[in-house]
PDB file of N, CA and C in Angstrom:
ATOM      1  N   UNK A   1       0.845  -1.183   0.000  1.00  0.00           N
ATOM      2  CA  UNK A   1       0.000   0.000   0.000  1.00  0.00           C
ATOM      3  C   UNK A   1       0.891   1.248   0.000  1.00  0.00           C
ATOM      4  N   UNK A   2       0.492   2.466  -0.446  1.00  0.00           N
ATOM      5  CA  UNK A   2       1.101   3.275  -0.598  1.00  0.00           C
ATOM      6  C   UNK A   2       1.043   4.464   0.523  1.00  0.00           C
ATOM      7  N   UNK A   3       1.425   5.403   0.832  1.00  0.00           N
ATOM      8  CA  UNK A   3       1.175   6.804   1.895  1.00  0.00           C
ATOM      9  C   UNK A   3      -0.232   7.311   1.583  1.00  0.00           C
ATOM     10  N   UNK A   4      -0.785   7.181   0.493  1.00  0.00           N
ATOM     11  CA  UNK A   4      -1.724   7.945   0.320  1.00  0.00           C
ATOM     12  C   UNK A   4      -3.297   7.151   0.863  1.00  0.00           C
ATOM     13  N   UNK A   5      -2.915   6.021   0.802  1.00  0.00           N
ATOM     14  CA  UNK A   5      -3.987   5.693   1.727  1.00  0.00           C
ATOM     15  C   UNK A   5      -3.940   5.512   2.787  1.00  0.00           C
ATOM     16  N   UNK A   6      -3.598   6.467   3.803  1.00  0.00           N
ATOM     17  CA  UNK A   6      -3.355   6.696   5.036  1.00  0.00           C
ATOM     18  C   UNK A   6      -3.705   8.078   4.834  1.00  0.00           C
ATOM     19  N   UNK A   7      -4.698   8.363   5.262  1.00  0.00           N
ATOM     20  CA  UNK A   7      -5.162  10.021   5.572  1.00  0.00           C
ATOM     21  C   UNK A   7      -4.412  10.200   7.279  1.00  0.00           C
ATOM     22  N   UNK A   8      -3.666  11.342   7.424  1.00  0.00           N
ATOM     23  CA  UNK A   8      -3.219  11.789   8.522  1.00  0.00           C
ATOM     24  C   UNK A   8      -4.456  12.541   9.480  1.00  0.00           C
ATOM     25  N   UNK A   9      -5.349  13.147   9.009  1.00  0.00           N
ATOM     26  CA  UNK A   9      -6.155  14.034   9.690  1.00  0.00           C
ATOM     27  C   UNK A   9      -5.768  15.291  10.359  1.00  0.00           C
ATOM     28  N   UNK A  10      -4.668  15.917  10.132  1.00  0.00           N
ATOM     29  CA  UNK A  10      -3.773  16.836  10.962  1.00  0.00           C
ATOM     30  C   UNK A  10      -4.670  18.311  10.536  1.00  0.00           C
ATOM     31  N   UNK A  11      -5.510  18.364   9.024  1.00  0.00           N
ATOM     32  CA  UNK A  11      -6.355  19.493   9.166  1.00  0.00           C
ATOM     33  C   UNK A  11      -7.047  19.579  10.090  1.00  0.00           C
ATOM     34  N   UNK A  12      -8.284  18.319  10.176  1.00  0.00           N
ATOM     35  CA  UNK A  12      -9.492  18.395  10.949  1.00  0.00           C
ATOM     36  C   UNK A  12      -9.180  18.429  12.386  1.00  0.00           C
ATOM     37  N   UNK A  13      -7.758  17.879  12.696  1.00  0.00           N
ATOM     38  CA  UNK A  13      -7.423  18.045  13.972  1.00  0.00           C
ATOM     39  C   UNK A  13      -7.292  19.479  14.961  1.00  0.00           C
ATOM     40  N   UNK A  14      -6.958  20.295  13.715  1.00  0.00           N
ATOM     41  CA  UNK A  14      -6.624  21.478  14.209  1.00  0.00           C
ATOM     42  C   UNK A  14      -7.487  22.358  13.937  1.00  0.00           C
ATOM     43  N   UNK A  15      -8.588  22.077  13.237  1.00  0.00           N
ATOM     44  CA  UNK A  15      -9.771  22.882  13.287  1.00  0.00           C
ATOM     45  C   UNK A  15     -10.966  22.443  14.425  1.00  0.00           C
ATOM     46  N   UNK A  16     -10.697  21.129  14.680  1.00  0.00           N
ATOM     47  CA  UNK A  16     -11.640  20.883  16.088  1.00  0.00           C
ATOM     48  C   UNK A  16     -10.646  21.120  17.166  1.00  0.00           C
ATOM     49  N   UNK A  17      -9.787  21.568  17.390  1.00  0.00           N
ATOM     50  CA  UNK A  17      -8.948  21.770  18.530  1.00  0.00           C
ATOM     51  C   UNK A  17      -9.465  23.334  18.779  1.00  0.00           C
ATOM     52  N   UNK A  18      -9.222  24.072  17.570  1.00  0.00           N
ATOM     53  CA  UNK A  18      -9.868  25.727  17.182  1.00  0.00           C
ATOM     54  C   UNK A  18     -10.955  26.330  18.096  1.00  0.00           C
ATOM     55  N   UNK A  19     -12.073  25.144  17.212  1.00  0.00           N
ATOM     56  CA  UNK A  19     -13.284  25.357  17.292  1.00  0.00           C
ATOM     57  C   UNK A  19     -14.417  24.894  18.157  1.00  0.00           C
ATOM     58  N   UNK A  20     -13.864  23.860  18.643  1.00  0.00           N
ATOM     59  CA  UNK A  20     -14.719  22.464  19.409  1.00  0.00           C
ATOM     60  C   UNK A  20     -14.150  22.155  20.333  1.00  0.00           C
ATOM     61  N   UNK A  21     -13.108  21.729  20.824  1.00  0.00           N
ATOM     62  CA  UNK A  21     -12.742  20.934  22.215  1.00  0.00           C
ATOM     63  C   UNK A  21     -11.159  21.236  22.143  1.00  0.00           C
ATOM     64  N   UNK A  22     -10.306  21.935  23.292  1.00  0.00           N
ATOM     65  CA  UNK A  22      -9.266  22.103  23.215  1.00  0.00           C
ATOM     66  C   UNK A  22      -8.330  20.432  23.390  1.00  0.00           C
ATOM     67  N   UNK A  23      -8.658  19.952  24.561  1.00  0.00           N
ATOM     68  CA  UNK A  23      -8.286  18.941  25.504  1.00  0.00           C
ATOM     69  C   UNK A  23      -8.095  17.618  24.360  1.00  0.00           C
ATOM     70  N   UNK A  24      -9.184  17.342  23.352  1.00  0.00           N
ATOM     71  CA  UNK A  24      -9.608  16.190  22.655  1.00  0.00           C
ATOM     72  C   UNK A  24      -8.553  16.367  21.305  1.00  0.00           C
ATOM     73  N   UNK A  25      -8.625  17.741  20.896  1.00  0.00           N
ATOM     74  CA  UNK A  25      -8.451  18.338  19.425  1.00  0.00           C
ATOM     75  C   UNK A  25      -6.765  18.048  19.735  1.00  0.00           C
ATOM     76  N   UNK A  26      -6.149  18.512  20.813  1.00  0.00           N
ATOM     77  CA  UNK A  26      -4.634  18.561  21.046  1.00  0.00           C
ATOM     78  C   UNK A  26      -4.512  16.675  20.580  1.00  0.00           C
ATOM     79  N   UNK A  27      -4.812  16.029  21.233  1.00  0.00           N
ATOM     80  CA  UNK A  27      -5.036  14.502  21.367  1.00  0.00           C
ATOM     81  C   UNK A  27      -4.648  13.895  19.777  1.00  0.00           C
ATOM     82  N   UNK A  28      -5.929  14.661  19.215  1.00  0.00           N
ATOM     83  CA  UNK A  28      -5.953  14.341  17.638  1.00  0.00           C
ATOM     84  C   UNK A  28      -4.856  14.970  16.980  1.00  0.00           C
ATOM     85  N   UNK A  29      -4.274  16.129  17.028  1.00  0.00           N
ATOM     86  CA  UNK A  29      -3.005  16.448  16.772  1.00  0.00           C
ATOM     87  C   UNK A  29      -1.981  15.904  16.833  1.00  0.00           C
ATOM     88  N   UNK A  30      -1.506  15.004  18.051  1.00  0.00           N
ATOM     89  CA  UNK A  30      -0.764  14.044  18.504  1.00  0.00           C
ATOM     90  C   UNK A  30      -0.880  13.132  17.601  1.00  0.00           C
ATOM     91  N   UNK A  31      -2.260  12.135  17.686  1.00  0.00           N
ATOM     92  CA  UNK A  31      -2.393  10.882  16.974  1.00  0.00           C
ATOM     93  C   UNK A  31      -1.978  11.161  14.988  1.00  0.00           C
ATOM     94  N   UNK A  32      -2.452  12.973  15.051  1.00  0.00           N
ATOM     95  CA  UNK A  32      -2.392  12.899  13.198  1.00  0.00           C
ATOM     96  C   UNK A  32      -0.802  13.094  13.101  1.00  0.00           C
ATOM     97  N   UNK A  33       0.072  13.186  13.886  1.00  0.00           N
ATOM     98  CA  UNK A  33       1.203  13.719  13.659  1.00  0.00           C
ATOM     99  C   UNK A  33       2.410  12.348  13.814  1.00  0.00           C
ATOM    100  N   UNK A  34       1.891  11.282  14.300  1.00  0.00           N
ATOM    101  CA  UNK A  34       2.178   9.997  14.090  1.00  0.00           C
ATOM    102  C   UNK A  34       2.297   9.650  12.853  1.00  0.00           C
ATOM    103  N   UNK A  35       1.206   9.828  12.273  1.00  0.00           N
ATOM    104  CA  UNK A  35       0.782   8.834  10.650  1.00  0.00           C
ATOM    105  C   UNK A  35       2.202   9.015  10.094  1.00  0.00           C
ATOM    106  N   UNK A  36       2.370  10.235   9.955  1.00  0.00           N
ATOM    107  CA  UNK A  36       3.790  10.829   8.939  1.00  0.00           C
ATOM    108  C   UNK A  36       5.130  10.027   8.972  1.00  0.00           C
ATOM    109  N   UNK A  37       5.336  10.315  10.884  1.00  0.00           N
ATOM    110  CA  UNK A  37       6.125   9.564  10.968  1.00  0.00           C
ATOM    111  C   UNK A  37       6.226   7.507  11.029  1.00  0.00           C
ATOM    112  N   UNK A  38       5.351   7.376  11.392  1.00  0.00           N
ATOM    113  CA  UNK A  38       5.200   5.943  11.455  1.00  0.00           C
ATOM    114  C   UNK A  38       4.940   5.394   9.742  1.00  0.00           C
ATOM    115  N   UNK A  39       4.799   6.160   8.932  1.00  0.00           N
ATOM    116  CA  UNK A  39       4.542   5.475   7.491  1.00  0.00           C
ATOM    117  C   UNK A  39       6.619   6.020   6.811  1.00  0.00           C
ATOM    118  N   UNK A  40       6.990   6.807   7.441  1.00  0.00           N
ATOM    119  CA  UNK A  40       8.628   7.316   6.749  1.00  0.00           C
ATOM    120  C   UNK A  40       9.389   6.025   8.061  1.00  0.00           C
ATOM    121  N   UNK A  41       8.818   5.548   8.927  1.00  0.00           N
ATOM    122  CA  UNK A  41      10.050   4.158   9.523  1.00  0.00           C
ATOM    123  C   UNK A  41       9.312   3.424   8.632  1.00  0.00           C
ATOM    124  N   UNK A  42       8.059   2.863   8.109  1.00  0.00           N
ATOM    125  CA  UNK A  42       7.490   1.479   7.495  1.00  0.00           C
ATOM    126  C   UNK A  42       6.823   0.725   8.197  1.00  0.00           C
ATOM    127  N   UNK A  43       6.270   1.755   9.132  1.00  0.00           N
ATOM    128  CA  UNK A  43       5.211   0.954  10.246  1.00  0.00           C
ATOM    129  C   UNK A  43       3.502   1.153   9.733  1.00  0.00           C
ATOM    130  N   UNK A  44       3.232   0.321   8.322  1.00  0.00           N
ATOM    131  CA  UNK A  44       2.096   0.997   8.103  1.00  0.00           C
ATOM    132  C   UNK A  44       0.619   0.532   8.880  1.00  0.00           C
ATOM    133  N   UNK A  45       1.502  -0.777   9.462  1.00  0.00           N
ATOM    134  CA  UNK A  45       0.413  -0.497  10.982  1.00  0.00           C
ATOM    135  C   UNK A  45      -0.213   0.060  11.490  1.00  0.00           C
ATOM    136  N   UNK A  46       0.644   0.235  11.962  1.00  0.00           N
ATOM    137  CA  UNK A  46       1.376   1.696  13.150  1.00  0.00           C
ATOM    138  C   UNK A  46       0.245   3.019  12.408  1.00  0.00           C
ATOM    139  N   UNK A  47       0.627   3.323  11.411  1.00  0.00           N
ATOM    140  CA  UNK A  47       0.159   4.561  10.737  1.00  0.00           C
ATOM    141  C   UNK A  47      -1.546   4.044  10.137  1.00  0.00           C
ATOM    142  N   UNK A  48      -1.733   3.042  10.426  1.00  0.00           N
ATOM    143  CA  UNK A  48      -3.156   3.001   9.910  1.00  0.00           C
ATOM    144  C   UNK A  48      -4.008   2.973  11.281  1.00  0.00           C
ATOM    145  N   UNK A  49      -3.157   3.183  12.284  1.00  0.00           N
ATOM    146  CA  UNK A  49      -3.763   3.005  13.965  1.00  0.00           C
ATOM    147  C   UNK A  49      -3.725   4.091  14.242  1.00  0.00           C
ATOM    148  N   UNK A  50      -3.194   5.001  14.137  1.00  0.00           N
ATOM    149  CA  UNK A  50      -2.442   6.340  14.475  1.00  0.00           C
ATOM    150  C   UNK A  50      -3.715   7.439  13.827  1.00  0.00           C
ATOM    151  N   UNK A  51      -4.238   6.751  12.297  1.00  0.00           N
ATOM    152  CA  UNK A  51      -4.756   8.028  11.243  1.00  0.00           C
ATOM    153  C   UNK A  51      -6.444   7.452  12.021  1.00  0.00           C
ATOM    154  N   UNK A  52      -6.625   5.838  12.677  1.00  0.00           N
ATOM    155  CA  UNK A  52      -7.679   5.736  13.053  1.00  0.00           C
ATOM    156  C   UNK A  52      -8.022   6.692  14.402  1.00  0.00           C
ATOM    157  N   UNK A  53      -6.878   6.304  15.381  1.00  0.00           N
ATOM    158  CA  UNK A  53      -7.102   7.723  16.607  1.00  0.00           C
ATOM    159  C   UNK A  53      -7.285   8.575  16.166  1.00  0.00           C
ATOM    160  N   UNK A  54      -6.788   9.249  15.349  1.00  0.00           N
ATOM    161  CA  UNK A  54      -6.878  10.842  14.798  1.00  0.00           C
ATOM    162  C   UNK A  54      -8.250  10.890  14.523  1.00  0.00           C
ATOM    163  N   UNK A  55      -9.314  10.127  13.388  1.00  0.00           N
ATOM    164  CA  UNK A  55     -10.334  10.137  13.206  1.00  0.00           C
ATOM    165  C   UNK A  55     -11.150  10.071  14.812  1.00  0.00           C
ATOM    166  N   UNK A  56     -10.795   9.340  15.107  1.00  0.00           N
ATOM    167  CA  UNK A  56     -11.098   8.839  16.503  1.00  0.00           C
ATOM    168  C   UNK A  56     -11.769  10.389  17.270  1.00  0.00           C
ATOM    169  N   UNK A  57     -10.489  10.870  17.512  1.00  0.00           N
ATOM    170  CA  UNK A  57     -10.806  11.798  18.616  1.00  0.00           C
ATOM    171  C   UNK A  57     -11.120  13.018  17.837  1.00  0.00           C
ATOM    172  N   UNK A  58     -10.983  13.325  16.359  1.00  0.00           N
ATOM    173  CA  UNK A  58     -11.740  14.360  15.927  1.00  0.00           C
ATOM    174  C   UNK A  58     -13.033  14.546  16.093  1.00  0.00           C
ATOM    175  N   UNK A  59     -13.708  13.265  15.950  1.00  0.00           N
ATOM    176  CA  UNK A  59     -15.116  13.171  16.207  1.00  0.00           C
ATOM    177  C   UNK A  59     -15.669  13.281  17.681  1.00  0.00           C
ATOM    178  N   UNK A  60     -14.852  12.806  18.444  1.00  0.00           N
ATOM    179  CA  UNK A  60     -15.319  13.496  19.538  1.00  0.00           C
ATOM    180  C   UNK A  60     -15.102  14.478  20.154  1.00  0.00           C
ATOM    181  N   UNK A  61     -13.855  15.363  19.735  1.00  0.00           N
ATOM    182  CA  UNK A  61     -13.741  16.724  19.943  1.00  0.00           C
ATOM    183  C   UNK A  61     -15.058  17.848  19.667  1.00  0.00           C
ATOM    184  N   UNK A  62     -15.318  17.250  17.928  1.00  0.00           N
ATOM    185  CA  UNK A  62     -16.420  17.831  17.567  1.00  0.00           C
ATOM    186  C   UNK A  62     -17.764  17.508  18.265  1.00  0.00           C
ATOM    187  N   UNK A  63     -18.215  16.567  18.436  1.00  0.00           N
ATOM    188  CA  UNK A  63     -19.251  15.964  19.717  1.00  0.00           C
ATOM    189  C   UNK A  63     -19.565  17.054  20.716  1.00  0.00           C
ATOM    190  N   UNK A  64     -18.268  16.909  21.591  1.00  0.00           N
ATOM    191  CA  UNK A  64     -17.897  17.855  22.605  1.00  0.00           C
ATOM    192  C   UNK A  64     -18.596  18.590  22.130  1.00  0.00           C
ATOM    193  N   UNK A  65     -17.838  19.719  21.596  1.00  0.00           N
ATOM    194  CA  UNK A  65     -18.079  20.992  20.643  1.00  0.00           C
ATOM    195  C   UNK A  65     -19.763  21.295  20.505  1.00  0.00           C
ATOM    196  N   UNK A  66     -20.023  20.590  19.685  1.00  0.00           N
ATOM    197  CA  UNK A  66     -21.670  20.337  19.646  1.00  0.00           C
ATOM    198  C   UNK A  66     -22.188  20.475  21.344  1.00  0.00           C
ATOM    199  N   UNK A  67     -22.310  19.200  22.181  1.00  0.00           N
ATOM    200  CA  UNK A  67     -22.456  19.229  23.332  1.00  0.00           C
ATOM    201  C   UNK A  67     -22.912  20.552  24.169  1.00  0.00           C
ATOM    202  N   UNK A  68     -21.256  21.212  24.014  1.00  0.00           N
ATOM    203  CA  UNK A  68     -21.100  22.445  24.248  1.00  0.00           C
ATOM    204  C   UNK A  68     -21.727  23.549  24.098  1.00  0.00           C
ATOM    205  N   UNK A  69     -22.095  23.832  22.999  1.00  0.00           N
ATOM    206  CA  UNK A  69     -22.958  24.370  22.069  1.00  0.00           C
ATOM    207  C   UNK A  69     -24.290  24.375  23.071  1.00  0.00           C
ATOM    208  N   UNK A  70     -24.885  23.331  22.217  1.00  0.00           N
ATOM    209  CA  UNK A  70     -26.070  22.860  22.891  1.00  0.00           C
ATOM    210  C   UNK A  70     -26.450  23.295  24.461  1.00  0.00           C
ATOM    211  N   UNK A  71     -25.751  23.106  25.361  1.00  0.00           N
ATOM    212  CA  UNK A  71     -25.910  23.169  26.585  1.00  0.00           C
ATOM    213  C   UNK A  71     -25.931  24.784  26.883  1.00  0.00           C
ATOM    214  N   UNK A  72     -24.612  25.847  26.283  1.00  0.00           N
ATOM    215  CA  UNK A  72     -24.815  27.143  26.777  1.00  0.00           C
ATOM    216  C   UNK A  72     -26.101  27.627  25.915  1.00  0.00           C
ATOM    217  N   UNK A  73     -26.910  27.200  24.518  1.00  0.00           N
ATOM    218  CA  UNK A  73     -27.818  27.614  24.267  1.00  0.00           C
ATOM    219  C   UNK A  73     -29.086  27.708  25.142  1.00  0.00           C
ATOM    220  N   UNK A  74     -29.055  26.246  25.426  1.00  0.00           N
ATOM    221  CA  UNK A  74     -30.132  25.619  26.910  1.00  0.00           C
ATOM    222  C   UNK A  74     -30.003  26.894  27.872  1.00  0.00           C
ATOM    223  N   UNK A  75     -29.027  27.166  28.453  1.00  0.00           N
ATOM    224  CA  UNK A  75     -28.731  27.763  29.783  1.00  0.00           C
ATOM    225  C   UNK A  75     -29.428  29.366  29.223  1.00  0.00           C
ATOM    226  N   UNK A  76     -28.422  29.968  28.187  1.00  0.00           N
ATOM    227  CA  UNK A  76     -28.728  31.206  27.758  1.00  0.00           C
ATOM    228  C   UNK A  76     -30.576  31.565  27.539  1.00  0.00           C
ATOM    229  N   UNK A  77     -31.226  30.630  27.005  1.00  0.00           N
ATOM    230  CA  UNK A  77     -32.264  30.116  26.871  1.00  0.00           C
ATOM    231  C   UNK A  77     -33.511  30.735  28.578  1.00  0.00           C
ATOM    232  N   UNK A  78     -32.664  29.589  29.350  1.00  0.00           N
ATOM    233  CA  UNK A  78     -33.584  29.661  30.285  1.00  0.00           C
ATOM    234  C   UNK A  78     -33.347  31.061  31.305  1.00  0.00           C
ATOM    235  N   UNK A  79     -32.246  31.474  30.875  1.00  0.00           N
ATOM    236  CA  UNK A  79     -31.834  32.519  31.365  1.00  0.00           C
ATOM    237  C   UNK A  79     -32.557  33.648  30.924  1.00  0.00           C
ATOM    238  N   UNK A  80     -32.858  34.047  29.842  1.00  0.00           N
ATOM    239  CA  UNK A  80     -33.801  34.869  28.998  1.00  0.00           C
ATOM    240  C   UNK A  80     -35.218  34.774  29.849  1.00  0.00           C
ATOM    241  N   UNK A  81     -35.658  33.151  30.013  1.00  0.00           N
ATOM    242  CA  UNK A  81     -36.826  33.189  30.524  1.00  0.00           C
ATOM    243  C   UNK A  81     -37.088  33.520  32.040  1.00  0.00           C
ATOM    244  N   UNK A  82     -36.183  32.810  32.596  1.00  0.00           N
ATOM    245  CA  UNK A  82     -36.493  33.198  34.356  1.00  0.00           C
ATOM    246  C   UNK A  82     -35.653  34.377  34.807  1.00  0.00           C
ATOM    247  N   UNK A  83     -34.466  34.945  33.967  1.00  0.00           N
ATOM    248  CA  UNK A  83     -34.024  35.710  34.506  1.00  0.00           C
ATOM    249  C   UNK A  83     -35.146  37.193  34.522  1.00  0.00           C
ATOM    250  N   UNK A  84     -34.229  37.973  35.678  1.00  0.00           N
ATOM    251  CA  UNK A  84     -35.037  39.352  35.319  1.00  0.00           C
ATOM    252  C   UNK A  84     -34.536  40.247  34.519  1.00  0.00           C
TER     253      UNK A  84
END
């Protein structure tokens, strides 16, 4: 198999780190920053485990994110209503 079928994820990593979840997004940064190196030793293992974490924790960064979202809308929400 070649490098190219190994997606790194190192964009989406750093746009849900941005935008969505600091804690998760750093994580996915880590795991996308593996692929590179683990496919230049010949560990394409290694690098097909590495680009799966990355997917991994992008999605739940973004989750988070959402979550997040969701919940200060709720709050802001009820705040409008009961506050004075």
């Amino acid at each position: 198999m070649t490098n190219q079928n190994v997606p790194n994820y190192l964009a989406q990593s750093i746009l849900v780190t941005l935008f969505c979840c600091l804690p998760l997004g750093i994580v996915a940064i880590i795991k996308a920053s593996e692929v590179n190196s683990r496919l230049a030793s010949g560990d394409y293992e290694g690098a097909v485990r590495a680009s799966n974490e990355a997917k991994k924790f992008c999605w739940w960064s973004f989750g988070a994110g959402i979550i997040f979202v969701v919940i200060y809308i709720v709050l802001a929400v009820l705040a409008a209503i009961f506050g004075q």
